[in-house]
Protein backbone atom coordinates (compact mmCIF):
# COMPACT_ATOMS: atom_id res chain seq x y z
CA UNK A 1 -11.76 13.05 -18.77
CA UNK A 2 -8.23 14.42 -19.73
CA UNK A 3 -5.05 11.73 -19.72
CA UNK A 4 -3.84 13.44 -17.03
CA UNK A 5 -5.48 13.76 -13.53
CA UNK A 6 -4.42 15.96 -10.28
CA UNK A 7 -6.36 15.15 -6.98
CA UNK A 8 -5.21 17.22 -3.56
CA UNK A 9 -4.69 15.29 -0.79
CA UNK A 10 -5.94 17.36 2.03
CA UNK A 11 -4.98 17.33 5.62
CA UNK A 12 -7.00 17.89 9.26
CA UNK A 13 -4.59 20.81 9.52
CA UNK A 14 -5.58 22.49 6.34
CA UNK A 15 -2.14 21.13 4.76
CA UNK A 16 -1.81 18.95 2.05
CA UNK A 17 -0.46 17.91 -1.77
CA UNK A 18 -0.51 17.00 -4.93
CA UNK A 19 -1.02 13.59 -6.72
CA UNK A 20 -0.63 13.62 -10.36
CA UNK A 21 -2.09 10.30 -12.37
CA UNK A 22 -1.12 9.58 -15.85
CA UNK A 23 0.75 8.57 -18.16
CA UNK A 24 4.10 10.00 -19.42
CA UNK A 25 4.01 11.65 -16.55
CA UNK A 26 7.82 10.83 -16.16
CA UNK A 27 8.68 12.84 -18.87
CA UNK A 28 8.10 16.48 -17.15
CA UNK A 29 9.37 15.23 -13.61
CA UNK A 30 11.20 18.35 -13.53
CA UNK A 31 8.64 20.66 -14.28
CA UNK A 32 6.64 18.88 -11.82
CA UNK A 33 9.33 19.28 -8.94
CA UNK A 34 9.65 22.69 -9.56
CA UNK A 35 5.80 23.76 -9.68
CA UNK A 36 5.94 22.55 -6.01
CA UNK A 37 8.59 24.35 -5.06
CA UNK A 38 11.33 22.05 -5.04
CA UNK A 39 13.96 23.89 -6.95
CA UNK A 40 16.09 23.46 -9.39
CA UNK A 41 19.69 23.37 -8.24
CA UNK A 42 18.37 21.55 -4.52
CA UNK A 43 20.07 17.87 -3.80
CA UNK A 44 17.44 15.12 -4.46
CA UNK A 45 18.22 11.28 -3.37
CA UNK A 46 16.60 8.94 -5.84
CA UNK A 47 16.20 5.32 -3.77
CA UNK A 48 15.07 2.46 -6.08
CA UNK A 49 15.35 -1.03 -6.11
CA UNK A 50 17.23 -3.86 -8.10
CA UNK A 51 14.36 -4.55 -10.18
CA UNK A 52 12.71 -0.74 -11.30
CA UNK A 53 16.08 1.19 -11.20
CA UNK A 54 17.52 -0.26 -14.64
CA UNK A 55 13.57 0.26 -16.00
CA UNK A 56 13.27 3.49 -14.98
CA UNK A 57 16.39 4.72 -12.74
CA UNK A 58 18.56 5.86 -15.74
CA UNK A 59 15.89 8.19 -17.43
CA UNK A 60 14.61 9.54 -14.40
CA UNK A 61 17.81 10.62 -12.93
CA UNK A 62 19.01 11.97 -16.60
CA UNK A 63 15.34 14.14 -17.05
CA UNK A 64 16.15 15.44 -13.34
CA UNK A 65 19.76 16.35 -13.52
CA UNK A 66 18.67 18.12 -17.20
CA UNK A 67 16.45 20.26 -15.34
CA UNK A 68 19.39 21.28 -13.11
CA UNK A 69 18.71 18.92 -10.32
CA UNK A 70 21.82 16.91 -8.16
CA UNK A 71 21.24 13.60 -8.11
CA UNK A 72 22.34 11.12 -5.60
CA UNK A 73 21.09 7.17 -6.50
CA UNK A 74 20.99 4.85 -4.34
CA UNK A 75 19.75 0.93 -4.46
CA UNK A 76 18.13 -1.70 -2.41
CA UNK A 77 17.79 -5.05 -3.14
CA UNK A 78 14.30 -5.87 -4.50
CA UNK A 79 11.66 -7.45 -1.92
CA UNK A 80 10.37 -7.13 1.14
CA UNK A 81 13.31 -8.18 3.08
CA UNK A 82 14.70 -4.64 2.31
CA UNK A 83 11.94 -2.98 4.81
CA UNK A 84 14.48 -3.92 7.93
CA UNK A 85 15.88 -1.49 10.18
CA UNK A 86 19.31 -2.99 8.46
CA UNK A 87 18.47 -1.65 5.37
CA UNK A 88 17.32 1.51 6.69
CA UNK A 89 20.53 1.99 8.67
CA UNK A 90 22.62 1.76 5.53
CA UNK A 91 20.50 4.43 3.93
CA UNK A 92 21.00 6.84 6.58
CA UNK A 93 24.63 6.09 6.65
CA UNK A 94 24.73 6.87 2.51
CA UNK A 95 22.88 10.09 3.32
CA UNK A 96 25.07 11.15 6.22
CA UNK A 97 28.59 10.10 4.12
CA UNK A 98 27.36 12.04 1.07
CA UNK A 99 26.63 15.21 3.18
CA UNK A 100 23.06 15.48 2.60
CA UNK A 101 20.85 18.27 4.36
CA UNK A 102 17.89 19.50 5.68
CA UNK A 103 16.22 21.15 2.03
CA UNK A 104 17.27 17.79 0.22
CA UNK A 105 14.46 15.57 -0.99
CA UNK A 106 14.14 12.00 -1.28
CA UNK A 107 12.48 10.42 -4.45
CA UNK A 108 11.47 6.98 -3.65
CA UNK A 109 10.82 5.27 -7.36
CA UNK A 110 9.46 2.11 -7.13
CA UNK A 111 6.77 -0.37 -5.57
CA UNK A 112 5.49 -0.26 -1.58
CA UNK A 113 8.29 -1.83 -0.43
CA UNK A 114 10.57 1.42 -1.59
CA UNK A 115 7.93 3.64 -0.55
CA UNK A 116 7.62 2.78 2.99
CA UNK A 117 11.18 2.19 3.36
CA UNK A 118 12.20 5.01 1.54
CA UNK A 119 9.61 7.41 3.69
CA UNK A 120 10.55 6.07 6.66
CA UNK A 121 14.24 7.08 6.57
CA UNK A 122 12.96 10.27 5.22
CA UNK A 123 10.83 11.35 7.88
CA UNK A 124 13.80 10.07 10.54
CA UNK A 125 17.05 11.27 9.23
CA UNK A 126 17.97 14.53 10.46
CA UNK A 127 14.53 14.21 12.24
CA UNK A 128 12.51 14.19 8.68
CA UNK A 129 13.34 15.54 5.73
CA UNK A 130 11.25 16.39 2.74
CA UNK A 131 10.32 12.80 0.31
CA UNK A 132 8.37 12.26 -3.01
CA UNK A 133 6.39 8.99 -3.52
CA UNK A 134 7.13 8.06 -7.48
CA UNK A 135 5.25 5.18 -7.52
CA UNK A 136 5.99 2.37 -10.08
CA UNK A 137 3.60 -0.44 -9.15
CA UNK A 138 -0.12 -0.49 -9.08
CA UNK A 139 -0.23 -1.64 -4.95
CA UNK A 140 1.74 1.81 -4.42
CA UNK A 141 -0.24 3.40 -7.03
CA UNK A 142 -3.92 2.78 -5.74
CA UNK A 143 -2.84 2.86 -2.38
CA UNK A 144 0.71 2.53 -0.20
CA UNK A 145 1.92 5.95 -2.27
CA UNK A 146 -0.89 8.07 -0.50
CA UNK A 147 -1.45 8.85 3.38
CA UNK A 148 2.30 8.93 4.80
CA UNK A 149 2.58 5.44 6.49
CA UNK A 150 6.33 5.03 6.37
CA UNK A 151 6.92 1.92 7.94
CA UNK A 152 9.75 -1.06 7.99
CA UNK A 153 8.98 -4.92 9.36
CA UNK A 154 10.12 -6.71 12.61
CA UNK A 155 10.48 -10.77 12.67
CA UNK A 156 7.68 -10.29 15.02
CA UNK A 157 5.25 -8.49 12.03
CA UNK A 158 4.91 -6.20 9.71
CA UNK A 159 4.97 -2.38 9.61
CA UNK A 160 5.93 -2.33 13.49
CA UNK A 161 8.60 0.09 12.86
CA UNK A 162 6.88 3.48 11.58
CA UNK A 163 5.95 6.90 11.49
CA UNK A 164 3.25 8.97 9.90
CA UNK A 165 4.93 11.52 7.01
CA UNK A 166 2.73 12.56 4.53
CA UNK A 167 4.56 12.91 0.94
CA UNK A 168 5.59 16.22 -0.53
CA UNK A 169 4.33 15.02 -3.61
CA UNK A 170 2.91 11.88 -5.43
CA UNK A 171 3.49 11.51 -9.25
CA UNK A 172 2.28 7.98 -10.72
CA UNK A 173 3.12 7.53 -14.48
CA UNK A 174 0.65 4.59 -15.41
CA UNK A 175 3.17 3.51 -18.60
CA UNK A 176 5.68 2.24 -15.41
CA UNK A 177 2.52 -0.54 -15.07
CA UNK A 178 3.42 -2.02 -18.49
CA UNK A 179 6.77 -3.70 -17.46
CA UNK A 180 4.80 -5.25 -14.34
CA UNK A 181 4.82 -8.98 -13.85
CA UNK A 182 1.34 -10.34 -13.74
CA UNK A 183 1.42 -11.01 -9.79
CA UNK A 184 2.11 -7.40 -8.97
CA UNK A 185 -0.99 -6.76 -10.78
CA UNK A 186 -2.65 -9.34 -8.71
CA UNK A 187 -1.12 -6.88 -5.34
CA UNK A 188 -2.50 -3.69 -6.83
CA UNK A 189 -6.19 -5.39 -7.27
CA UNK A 190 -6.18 -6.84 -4.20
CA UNK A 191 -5.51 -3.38 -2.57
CA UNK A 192 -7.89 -1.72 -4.89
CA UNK A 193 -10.55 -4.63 -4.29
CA UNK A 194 -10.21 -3.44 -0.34
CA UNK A 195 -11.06 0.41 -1.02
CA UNK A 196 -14.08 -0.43 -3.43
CA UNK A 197 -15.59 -2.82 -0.89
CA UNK A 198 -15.14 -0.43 2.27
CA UNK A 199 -15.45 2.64 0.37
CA UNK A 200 -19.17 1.22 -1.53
CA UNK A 201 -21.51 2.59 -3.26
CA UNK A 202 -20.44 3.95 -6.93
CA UNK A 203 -16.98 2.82 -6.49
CA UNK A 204 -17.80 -0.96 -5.94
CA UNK A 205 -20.59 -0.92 -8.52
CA UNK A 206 -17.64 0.61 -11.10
CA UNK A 207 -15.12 -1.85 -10.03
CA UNK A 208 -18.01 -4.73 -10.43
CA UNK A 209 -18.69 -3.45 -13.83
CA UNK A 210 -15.27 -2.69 -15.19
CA UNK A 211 -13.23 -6.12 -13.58
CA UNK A 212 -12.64 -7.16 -16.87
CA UNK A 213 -11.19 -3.85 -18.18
CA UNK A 214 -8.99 -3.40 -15.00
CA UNK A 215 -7.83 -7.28 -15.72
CA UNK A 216 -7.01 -6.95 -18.94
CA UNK A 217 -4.99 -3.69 -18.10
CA UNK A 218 -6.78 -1.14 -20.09
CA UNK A 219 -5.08 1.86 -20.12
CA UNK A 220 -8.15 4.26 -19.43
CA UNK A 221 -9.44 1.85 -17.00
CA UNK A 222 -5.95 1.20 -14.70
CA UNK A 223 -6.18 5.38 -14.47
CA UNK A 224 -9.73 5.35 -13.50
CA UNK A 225 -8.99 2.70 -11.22
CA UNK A 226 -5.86 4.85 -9.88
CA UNK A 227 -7.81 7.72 -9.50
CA UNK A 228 -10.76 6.32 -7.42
CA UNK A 229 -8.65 4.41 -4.99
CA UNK A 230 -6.85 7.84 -4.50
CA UNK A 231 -9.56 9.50 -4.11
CA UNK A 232 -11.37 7.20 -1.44
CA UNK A 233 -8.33 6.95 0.36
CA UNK A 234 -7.59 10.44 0.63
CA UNK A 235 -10.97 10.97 1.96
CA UNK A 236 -10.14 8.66 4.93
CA UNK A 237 -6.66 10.53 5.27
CA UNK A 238 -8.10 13.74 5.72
CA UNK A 239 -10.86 13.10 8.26
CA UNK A 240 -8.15 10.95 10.75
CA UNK A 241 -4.53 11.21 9.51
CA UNK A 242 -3.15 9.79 12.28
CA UNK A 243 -5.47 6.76 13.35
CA UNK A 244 -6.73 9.26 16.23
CA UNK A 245 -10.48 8.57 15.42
CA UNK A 246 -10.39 5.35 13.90
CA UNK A 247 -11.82 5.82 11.40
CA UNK A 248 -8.73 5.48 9.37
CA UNK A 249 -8.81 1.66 10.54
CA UNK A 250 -11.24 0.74 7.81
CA UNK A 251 -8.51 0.63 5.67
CA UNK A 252 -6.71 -2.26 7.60
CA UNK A 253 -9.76 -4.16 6.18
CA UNK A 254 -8.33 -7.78 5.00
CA UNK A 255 -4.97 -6.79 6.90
CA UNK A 256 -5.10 -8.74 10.33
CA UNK A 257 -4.81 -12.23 8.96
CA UNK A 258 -2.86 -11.15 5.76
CA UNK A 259 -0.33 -9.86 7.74
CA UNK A 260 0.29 -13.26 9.75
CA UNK A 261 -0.07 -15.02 7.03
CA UNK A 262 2.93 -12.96 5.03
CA UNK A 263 4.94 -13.33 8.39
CA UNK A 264 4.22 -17.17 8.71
CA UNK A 265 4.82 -18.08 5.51
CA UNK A 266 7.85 -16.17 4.99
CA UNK A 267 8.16 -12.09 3.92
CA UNK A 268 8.07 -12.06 0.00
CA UNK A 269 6.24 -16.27 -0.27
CA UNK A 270 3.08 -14.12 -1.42
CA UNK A 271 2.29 -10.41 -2.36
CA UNK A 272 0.43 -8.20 0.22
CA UNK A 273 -2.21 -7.53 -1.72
CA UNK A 274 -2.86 -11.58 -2.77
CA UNK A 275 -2.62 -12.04 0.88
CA UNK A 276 -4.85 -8.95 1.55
CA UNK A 277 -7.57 -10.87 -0.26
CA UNK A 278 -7.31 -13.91 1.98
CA UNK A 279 -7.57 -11.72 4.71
CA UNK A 280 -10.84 -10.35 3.21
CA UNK A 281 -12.33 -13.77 2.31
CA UNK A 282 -11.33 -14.86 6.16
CA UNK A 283 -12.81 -11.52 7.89
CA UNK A 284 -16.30 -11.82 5.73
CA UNK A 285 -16.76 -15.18 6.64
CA UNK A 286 -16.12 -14.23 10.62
CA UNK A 287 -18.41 -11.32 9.92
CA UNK A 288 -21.34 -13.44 9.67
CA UNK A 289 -21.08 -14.79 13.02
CA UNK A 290 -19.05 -11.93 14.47
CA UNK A 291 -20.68 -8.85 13.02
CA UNK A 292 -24.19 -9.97 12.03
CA UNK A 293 -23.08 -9.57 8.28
CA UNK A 294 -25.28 -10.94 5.88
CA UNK A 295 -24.58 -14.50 4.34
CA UNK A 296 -25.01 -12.38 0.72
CA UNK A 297 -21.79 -10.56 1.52
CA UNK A 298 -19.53 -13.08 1.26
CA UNK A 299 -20.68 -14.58 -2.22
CA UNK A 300 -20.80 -11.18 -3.41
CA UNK A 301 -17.32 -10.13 -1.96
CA UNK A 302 -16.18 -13.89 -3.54
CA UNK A 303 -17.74 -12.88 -6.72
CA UNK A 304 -15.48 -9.40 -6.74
CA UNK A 305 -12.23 -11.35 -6.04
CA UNK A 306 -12.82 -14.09 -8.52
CA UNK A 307 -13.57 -11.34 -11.15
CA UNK A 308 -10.00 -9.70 -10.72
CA UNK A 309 -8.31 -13.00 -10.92
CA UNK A 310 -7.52 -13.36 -6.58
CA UNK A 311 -8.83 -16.57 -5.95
CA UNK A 312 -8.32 -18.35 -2.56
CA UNK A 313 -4.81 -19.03 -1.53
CA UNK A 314 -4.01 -22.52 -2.13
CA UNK A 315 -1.77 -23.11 1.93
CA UNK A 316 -2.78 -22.77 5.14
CA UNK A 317 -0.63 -22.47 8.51
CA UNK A 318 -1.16 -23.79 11.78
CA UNK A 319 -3.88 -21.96 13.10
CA UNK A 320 -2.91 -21.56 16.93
CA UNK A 321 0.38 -19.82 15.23
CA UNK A 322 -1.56 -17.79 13.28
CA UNK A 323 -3.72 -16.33 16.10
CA UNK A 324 -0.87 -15.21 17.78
CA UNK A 325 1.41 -13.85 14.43
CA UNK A 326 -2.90 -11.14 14.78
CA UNK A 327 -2.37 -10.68 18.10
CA UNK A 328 0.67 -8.59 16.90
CA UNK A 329 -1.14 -6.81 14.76
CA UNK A 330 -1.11 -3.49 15.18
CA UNK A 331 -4.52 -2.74 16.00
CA UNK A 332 -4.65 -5.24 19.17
CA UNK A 333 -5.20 -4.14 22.53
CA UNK A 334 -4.56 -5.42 25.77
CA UNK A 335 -3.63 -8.51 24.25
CA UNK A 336 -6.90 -9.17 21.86
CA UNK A 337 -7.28 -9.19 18.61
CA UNK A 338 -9.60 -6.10 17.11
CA UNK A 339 -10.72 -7.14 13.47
CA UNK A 340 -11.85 -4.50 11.09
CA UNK A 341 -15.58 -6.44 9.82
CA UNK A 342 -17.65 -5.56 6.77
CA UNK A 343 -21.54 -5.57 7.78
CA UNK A 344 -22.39 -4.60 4.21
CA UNK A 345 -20.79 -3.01 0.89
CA UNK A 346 -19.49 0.37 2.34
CA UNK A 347 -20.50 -0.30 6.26
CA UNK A 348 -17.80 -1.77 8.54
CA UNK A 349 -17.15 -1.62 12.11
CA UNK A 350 -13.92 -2.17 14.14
CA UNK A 351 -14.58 -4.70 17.01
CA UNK A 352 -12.87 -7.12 19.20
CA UNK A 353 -13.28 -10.59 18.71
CA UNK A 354 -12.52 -13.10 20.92
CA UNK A 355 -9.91 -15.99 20.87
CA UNK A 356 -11.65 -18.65 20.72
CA UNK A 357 -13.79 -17.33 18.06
CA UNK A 358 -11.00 -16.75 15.86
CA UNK A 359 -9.32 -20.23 16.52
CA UNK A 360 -12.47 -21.49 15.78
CA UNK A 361 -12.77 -19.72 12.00
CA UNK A 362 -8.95 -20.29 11.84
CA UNK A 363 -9.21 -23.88 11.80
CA UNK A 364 -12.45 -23.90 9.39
CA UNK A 365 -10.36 -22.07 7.43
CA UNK A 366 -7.33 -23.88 7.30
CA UNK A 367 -9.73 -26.85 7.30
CA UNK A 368 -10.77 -25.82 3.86
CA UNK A 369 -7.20 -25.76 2.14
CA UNK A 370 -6.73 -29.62 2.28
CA UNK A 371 -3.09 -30.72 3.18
CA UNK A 372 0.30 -28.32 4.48
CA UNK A 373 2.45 -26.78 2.09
């Protein structure tokens, strides 16, 4: 296997695009650009944060405007506070004050929280213009950089505000990874984790097998790691873009209670992808009674997380506030909560499951983390 991988992200419609993996990547953004026929000479908006822009905001922007791009930077404040409608609005203000059009692009160069933001005002300004995901974290890598979810949070939850936009292009320079702090690692494997366990067979016996590569951050193993999240995921994309069959719903696996737990506990107290792993230890432990799962699956699901350093979350939350933080969740209906439940590595089912149930697991759960924090 080359350094340097390209996957094509195909859509229902017979549309679709690229996603380059690899790294130094970075280094021939313009060439890149160009072989998809984003030319030289167009405008292109580069959105980062506070955190990636003075890693990689400087060189990016000088390799672009070398290869004859115009350059326009603009940055958010790191964290998922900046996926707010506020922040959004001050984006499409910069865009509108600067004069930007219809053939610009927008580069979003960062972690998920840039992506979805930066997609999002994207696909709504001048009712969607063109964006490329340049992903710097391994959560946006193996996942959040692929499938055009563009989405920004509520005080109610998260990812309320959206729209489906699939990128023009996805380029993911794996060298970005080395200036990551050890809990977005944690994010990335937690999302990566997910996809293995829905996704099954050789995927979660690779991801069983290499843990301890991917931990330890081996370079060939964080690109094959890349590669077969992208791949799985793009899959799912391509049979049900939209969520119209639902069979894009398996990738909410671990979501439901992750989700109120990131909204209870504050956005930005603990990574999605830690909290994504909660989720998963939660829903495998209601799949038993819930979905007929077998006992096995949890230990064996356990076992996984351990391996890539996500063990349980050390708080808990009220559970009664809780339940109703998932009956937000986006995937409710008529007011109940609809869980998506692993029967078995690679087999899940979306189902409804009953209040009462849940409060019941809820408070087992919370049970189990010993006193409030």
């Amino acid at each position: 296997m080359s350094e340097m991988r390209r996957l094509h992200v195909g859509m229902p419609d017979g549309t679709g695009y690229e996603v380059r993996i690899g790294p130094g990547a970075l280094d021939r953004v313009g060439d890149y650009l160009d072989q998809q026929g984003i030319e030289a000479g167009s405008q292109l908006v580069l959105v980062s944060d506070a955190n990636v822009a003075p890693l990689y905001g400087v060189a990016l922007r000088d390799a672009l405007e070398e290869a004859g791009y115009a350059v326009m930077d603009l940055v958010v404040p790191a964290g998922e506070k900046s996926k707010s409608l506020a922040c959004a609005s001050e984006l499409w203000s910069a865009l509108a004050e600067r004069g930007i059009e219809r053939d610009a692009t927008v580069l979003a160069l960062g972690g998920g929280v840039v992506g979805d933001l930066s997609g999002f005002v994207a696909s709504t300004y001048l009712r969607g213009i063109r964006y490329v995901q340049v992903p710097t974290s391994l959560l946006a890598m193996v996942d959040s950089s692929v499938g055009g979810k563009t989405a920004v949070d509520l005080p109610q939850g998260k990812n309320l505000v959206g729209t489906f936009k699939q990128p023009a292009y996805v380029l993911a320079d794996i060298d970005t990874l080395q200036s990551l702090p050890e809990g977005e690692w944690k994010n990335g494997l937690g999302e990566a984790a997910k996809s293995a366990l829905v996704g099954g067979g050789d995927f979660y016996r690779w991801l069983t097998g290499g843990a301890a590569a991917v931990r330890a951050h081996e370079k060939s193993a964080v690109r094959d790691l890349v590669v077969r999240c992208v791949t799985f995921k793009a899959g799912v994309v391509a049979r049900d873009e939209t969520e119209v069959s639902g069979e894009r719903e398996c990738l909410n696996y671990g979501h439901t209670l992750a989700h109120a737990i990131e909204v209870e506990a504050g956005y930005g107290t603990f990574g999605h992808g830690v909290a994504v792993a909660e989720g998963m230890r939660f829903a495998s432990r209601l799949a038993v009674e819930a979905a007929g799962a077998p006992k096995e699956l949890v230990a064996l699901q356990d076992s996984l997380l351990d391996s890539l350093g996500l063990p349980p979350l050390a708080w808990r939350a009220d559970p009664k506030a809780l339940l109703d933080r998932m009956k937000h969740d986006k995937k409710a209906r008529a007011g109940q909560v609809r869980m998506v439940l692993l029967t078995g590595v690679g087999s899940w089912r979306v189902q409804a499951v009953s209040d009462e149930v849940l409060l019941r697991h809820l408070t087992a759960w919370a049970r189990s983390k010993g006193a409030l924090r």
